[in-house]
Protein backbone atom coordinates (compact mmCIF):
# COMPACT_ATOMS: atom_id res chain seq x y z
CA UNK A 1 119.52 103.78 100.23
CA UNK A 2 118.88 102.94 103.90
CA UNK A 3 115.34 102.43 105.56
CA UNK A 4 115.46 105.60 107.69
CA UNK A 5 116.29 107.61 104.64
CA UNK A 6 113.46 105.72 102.31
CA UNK A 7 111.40 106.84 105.21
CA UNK A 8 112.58 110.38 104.97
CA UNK A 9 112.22 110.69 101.43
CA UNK A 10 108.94 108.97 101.10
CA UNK A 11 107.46 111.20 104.69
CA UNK A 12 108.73 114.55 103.29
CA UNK A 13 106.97 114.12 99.87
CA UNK A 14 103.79 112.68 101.51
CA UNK A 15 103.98 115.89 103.96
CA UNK A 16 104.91 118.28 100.94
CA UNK A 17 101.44 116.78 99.12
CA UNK A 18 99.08 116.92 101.98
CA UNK A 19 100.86 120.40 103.09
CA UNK A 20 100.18 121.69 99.67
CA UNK A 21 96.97 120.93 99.29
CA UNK A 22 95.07 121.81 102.97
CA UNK A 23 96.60 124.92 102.22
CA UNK A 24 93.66 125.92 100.19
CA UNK A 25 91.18 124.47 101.94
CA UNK A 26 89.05 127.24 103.16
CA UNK A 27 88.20 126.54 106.64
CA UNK A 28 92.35 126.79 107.22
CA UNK A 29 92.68 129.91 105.13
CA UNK A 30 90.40 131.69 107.31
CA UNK A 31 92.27 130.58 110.12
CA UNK A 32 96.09 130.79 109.74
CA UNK A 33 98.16 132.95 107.92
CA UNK A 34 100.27 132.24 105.10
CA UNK A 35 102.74 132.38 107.24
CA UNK A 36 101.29 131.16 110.26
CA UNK A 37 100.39 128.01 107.91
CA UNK A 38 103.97 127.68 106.50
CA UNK A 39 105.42 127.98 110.20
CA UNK A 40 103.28 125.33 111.57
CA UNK A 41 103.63 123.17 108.78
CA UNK A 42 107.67 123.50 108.77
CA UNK A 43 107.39 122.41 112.18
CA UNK A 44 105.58 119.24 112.13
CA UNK A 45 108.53 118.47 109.38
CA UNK A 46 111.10 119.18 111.26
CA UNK A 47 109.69 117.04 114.12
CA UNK A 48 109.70 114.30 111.90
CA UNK A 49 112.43 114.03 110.49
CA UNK A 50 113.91 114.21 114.00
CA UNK A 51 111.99 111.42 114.85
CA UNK A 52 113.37 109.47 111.75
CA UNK A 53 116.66 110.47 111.99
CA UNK A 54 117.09 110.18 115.72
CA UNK A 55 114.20 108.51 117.32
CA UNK A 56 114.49 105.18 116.26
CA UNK A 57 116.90 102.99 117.92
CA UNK A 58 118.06 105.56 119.93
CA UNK A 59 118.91 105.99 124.22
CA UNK A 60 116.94 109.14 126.44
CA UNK A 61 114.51 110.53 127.69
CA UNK A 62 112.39 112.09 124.44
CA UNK A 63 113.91 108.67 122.11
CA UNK A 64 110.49 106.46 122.62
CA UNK A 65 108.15 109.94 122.55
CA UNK A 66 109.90 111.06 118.75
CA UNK A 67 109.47 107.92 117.61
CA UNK A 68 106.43 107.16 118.65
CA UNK A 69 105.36 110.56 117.05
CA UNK A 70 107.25 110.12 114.08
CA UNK A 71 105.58 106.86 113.08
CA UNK A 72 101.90 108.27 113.90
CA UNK A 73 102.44 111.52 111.40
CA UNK A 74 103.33 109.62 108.76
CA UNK A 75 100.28 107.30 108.89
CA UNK A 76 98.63 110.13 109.69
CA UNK A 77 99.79 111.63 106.19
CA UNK A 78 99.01 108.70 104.53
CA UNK A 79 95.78 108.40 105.75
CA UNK A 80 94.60 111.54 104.60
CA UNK A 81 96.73 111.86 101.23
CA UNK A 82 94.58 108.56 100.19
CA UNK A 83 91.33 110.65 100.36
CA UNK A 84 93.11 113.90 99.42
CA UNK A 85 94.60 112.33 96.38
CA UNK A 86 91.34 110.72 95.22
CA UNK A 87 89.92 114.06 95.74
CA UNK A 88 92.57 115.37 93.10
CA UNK A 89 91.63 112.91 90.65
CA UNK A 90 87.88 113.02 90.66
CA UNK A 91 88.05 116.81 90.34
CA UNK A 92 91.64 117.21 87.64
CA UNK A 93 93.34 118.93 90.76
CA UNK A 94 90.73 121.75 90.46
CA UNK A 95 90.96 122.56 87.21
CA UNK A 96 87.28 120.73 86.57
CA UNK A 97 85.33 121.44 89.56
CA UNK A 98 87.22 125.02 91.01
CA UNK A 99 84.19 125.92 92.97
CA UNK A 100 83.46 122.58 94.60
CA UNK A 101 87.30 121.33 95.00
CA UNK A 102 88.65 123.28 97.99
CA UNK A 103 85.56 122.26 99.93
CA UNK A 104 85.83 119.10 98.43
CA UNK A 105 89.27 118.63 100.13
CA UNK A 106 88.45 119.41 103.32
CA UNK A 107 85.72 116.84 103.52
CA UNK A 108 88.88 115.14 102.63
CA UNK A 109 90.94 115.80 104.79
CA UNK A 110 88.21 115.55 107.95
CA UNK A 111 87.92 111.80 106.20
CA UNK A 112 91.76 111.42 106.74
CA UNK A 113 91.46 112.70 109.95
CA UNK A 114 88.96 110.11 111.23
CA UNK A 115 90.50 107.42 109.52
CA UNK A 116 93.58 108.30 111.12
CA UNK A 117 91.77 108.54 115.04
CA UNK A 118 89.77 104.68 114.80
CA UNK A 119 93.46 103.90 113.69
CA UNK A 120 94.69 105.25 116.86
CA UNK A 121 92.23 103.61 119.03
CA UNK A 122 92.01 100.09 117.42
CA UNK A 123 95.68 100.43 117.68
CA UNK A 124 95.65 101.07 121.24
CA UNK A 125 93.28 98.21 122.19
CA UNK A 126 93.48 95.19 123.44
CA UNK A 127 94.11 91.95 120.88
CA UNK A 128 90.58 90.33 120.15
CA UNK A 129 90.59 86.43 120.50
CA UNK A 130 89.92 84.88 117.13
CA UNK A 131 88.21 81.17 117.63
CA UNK A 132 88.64 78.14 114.85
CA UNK A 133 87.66 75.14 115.16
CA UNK A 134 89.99 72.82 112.97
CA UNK A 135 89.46 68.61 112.27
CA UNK A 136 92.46 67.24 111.85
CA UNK A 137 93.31 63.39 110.01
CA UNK A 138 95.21 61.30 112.11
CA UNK A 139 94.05 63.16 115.65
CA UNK A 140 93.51 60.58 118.24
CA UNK A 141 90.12 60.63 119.88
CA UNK A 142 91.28 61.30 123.17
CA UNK A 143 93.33 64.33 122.06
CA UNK A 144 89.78 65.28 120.55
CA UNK A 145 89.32 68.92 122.05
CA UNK A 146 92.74 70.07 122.53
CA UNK A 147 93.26 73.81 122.13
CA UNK A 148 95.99 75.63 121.01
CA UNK A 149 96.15 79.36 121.38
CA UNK A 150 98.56 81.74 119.37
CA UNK A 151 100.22 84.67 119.66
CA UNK A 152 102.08 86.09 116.48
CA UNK A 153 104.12 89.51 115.80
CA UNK A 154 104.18 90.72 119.34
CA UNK A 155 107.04 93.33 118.25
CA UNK A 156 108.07 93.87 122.12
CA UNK A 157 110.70 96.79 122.23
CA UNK A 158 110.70 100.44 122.52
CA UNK A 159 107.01 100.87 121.73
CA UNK A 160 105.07 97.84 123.43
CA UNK A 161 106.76 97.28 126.45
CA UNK A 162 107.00 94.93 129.56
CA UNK A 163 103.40 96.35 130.65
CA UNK A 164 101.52 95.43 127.64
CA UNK A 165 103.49 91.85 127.41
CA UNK A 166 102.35 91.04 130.94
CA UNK A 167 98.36 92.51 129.45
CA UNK A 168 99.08 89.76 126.83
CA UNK A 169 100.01 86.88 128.66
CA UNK A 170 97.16 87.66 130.85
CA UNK A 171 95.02 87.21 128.21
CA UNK A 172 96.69 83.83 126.86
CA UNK A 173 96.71 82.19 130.17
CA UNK A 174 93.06 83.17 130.95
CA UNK A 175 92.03 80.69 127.77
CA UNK A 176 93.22 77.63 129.63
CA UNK A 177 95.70 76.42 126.59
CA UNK A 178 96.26 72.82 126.43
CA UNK A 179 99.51 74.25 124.31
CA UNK A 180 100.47 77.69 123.66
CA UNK A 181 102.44 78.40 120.07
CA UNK A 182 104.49 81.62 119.23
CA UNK A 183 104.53 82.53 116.13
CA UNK A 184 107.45 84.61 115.63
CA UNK A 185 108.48 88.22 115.92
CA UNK A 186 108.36 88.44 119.92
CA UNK A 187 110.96 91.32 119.38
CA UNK A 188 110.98 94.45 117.81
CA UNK A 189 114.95 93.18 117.45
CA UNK A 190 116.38 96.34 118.22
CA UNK A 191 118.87 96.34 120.94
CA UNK A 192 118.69 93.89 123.62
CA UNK A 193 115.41 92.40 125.52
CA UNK A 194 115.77 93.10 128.97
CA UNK A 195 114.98 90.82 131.55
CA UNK A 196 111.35 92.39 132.59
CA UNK A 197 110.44 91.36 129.50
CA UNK A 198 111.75 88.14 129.29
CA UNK A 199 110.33 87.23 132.66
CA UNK A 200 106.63 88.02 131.35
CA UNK A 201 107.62 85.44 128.42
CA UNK A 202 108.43 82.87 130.86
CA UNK A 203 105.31 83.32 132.33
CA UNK A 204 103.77 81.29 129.52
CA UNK A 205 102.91 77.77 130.45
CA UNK A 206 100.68 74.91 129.32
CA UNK A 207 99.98 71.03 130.03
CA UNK A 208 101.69 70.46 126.48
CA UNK A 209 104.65 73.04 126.51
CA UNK A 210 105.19 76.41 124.90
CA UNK A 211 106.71 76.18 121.17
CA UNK A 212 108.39 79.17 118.89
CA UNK A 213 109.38 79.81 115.65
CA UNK A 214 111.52 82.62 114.43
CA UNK A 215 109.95 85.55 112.47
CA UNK A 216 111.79 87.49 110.33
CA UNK A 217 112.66 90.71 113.40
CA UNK A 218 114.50 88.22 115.52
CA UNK A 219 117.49 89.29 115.23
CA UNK A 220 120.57 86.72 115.30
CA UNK A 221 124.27 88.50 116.66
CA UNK A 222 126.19 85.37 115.41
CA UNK A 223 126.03 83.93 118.90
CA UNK A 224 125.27 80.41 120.41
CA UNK A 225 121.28 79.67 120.53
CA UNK A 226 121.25 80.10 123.96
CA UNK A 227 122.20 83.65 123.55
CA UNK A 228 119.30 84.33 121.45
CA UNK A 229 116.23 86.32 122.87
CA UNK A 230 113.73 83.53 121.27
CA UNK A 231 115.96 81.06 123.47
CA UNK A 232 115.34 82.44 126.21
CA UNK A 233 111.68 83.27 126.67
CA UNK A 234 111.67 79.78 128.15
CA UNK A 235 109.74 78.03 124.88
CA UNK A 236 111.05 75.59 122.78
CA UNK A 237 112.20 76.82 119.44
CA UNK A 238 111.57 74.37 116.63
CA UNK A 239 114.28 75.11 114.27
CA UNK A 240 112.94 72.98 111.25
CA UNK A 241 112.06 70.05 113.45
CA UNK A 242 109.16 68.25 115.01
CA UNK A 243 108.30 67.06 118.28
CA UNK A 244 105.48 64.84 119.09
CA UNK A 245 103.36 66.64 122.35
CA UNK A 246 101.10 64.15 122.88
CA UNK A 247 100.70 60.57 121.42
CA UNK A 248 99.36 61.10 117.72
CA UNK A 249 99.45 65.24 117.48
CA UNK A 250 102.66 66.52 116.01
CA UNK A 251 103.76 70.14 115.89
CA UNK A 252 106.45 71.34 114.09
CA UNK A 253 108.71 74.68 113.24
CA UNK A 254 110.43 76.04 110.62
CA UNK A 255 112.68 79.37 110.52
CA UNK A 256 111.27 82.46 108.86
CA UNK A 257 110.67 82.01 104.92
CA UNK A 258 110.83 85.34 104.38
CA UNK A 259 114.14 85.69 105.72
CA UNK A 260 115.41 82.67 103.87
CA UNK A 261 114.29 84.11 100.76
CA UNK A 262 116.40 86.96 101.31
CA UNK A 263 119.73 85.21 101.58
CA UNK A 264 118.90 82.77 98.72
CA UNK A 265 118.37 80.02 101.08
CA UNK A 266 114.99 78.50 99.71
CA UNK A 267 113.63 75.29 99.45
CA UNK A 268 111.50 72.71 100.92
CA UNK A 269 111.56 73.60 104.75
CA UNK A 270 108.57 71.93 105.49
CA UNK A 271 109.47 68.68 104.10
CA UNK A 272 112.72 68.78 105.77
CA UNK A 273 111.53 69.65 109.39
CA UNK A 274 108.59 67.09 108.86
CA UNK A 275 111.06 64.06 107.93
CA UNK A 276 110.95 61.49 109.78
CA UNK A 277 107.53 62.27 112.07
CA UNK A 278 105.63 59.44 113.86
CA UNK A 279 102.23 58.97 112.83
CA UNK A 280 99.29 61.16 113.81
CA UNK A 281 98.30 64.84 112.99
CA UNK A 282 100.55 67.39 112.24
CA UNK A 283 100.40 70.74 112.70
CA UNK A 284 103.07 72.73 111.33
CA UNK A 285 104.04 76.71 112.75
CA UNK A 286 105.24 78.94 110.22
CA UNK A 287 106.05 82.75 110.53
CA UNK A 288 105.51 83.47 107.07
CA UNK A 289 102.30 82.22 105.08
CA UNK A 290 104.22 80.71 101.94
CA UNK A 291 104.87 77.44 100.44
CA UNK A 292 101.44 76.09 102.11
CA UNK A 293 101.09 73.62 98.70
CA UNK A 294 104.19 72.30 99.95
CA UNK A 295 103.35 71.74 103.78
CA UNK A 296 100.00 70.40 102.68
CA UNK A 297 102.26 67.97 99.76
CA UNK A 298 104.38 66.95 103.02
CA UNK A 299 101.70 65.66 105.41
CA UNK A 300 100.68 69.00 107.51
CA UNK A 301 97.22 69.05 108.52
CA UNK A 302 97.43 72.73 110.02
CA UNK A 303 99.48 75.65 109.49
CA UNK A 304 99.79 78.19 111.72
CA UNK A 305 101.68 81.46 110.52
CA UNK A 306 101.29 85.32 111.18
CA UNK A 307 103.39 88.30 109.56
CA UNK A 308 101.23 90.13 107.45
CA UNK A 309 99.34 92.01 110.09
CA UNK A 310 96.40 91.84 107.95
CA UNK A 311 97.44 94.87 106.27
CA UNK A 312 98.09 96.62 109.73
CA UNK A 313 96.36 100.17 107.91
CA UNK A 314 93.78 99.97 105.07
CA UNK A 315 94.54 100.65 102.03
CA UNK A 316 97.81 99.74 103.03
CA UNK A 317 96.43 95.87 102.82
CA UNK A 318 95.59 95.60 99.16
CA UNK A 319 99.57 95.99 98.73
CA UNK A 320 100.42 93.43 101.36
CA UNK A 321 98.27 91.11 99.99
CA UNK A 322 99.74 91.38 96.55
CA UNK A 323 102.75 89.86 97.98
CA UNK A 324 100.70 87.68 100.62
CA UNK A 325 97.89 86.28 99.23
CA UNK A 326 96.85 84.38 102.57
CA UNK A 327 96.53 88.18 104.49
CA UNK A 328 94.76 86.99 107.20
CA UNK A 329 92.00 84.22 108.54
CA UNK A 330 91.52 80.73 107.49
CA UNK A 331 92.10 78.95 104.29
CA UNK A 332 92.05 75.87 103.01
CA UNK A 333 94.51 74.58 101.00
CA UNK A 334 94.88 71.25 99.21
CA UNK A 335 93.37 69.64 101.90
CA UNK A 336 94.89 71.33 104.82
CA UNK A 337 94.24 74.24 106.56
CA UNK A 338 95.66 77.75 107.02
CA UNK A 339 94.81 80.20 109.65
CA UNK A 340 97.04 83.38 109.67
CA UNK A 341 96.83 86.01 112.40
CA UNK A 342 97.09 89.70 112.13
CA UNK A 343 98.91 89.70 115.29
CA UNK A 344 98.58 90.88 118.66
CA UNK A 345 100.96 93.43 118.27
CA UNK A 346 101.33 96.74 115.47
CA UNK A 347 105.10 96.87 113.49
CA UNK A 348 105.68 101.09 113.38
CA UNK A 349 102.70 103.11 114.35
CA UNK A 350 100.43 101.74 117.31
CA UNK A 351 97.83 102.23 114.62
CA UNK A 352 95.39 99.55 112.87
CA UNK A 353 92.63 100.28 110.14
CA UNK A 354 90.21 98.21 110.85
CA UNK A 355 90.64 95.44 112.97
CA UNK A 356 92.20 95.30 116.34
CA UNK A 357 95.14 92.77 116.96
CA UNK A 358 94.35 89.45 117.79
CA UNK A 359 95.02 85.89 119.54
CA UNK A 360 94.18 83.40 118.08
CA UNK A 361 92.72 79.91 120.21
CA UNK A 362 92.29 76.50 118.00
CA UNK A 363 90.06 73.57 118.89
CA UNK A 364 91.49 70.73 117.42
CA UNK A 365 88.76 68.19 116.05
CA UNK A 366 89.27 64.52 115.28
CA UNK A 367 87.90 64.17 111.66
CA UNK A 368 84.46 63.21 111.46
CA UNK A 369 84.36 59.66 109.62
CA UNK A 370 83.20 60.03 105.78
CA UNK A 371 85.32 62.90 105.15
């Protein structure tokens, strides 16, 4: 079974649930006929499964719209089937509170509802800027102070578009980077980038270079490197290597985990792009927040990796984590530490519950003697 059609299936029972049960919520019943109801709610169907059949991927006029519709209604019905559906269980579907339980679902529902708007709007906004402060062994003194500022699942395409990049890169170049790191999924990887957005990309600069890594949405057409949207956004992609930006400070790339683990292709990427490094601190980008015991183990002070979103939508989060454990923030982590952003960009819906996207800016420390 396909994604569109998982998305089909799993959006028409989700609308079929939340249908079914604001039917009986009074405030609607006094409002719209059975009818009227069933018309209105056969219509909001319909336009979804347009959107999901049609929308994504696709060329015109209406394409971006139905899309962008598409993936707000079914949030939207998730969002309010999590309240609805808790509402179900607390009361036995209305067979244990009868009186209470059609009010009971439209406070609900107006739950879902405003769940669903701060979604909206925290989607909508601009990414915060997320400040660490990380020591690192082996920093030189005079690289003491250097700041590194990151920008993680982006998802540039149909939805978030040359405009917002150029809002983003704004923002990036206003913190004064001493090195700027991407941390993979700059593309949607639909289709081709065009060159407005590749020209906001190669407005990225810093004293110590722009480096990539791949996430798992970059998508790779069998051509040369060159060919590759990553390759040209005009940073330097560190395919499981290292390069040495200033004397003693190390960073280093590997490709996507998560995309490795889907072809069968694990193993120890860290240890492999980190052979052969000159001494000094290390800090090592990763798109996916896995096998940290094992870029701690080979010599990584600080790993930098994005992906989850943070959940993106609560309660959305609790499952991401389950397969995630380091969701978002900093960690520590047999002696080195993590920091994983939620992103400055949204993956689907331009929706996030709670938290806005964010950049994140590093202060590199040198470590403070007795630790």
């Amino acid at each position: 079974m396909g994604f569109r059609t998982m998305l089909l299936v799993a959006g028409t029972l989700l609308h079929a649930y939340v249908a079914w049960r604001v039917a009986g919520v009074p405030a609607i019943a006094r409002r719209l006929s059975r009818w009227g109801y069933f018309a209105l709610s056969a219509g909001l169907w319909i336009a979804f499964a347009a959107a999901t059949t049609w929308g994504h991927g696709a060329t015109g006029a209406l394409a971006v719209p139905l899309e962008a519709f598409g993936l707000t209604w079914l949030t939207t019905l998730f969002l309010v089937g999590v309240p609805l559906l808790a509402t179900d269980l607390l009361t036995g579907f209305g067979l244990w509170m009868p009186r209470h339980a059609p009010r009971l679902r439209g406070a609900a529902v107006l739950v879902g509802l405003a769940m669903a708007a701060t979604a909206l709007v925290q989607g909508h906004r601009a990414p915060a800027v997320s400040d660490f402060e990380v020591e690192l062994a082996g920093l030189p003194a005079d690289a003491d102070g250097t700041v590194l500022v990151g920008l993680s699942d982006l998802h540039v395409g149909e939805q978030l578009g040359a405009g917002w990049l150029r809002a983003r890169v704004d923002q990036v170049l206003a913190l004064r980077p001493d090195a700027i790191v991407l941390l993979g999924d700059l593309f949607e990887g639909h289709g081709r980038s065009d060159e407005a957005v590749l020209t906001q990309f190669r407005r990225l600069s810093a004293p110590l270079g722009v480096w990539a890594v791949t996430g798992n949405h970059e998508r790779f057409r069998g051509g040369s490197a060159a060919e590759e949207p990553i390759e040209q956004t005009g940073a330097t992609v560190l395919h499981d290597r290292w390069a040495e930006i200033r004397p003693g400070l190390v960073v280093a790339g590997v490709d996507d985990l998560t995309s490795r683990r889907r072809l069968g292709q694990e193993g120890d990427a860290a240890g492999r792009a980190l052979t052969g490094r000159p001494p000094g601190a290390v800090v090592l980008l990763s798109h996916t927040p896995w096998s940290a015991e094992r870029a701690a183990a080979a010599g990584a002070g600080l790993m930098l990796s994005g992906h989850t979103h943070g959940g993106q939508v609560w309660p959305f989060s609790h499952l991401v984590r389950s397969v995630y454990p380091l969701l978002e923030g900093r960690y520590e982590v047999d002696g080195m530490t993590v920091i994983v952003s939620r992103g400055a960009g949204t993956w689907g819906p331009r929706m996030r519950l709670w938290k806005r996207g964010e950049i994140v800016r590093i202060t590199l420390r040198t470590l403070r003697r007795g630790r």
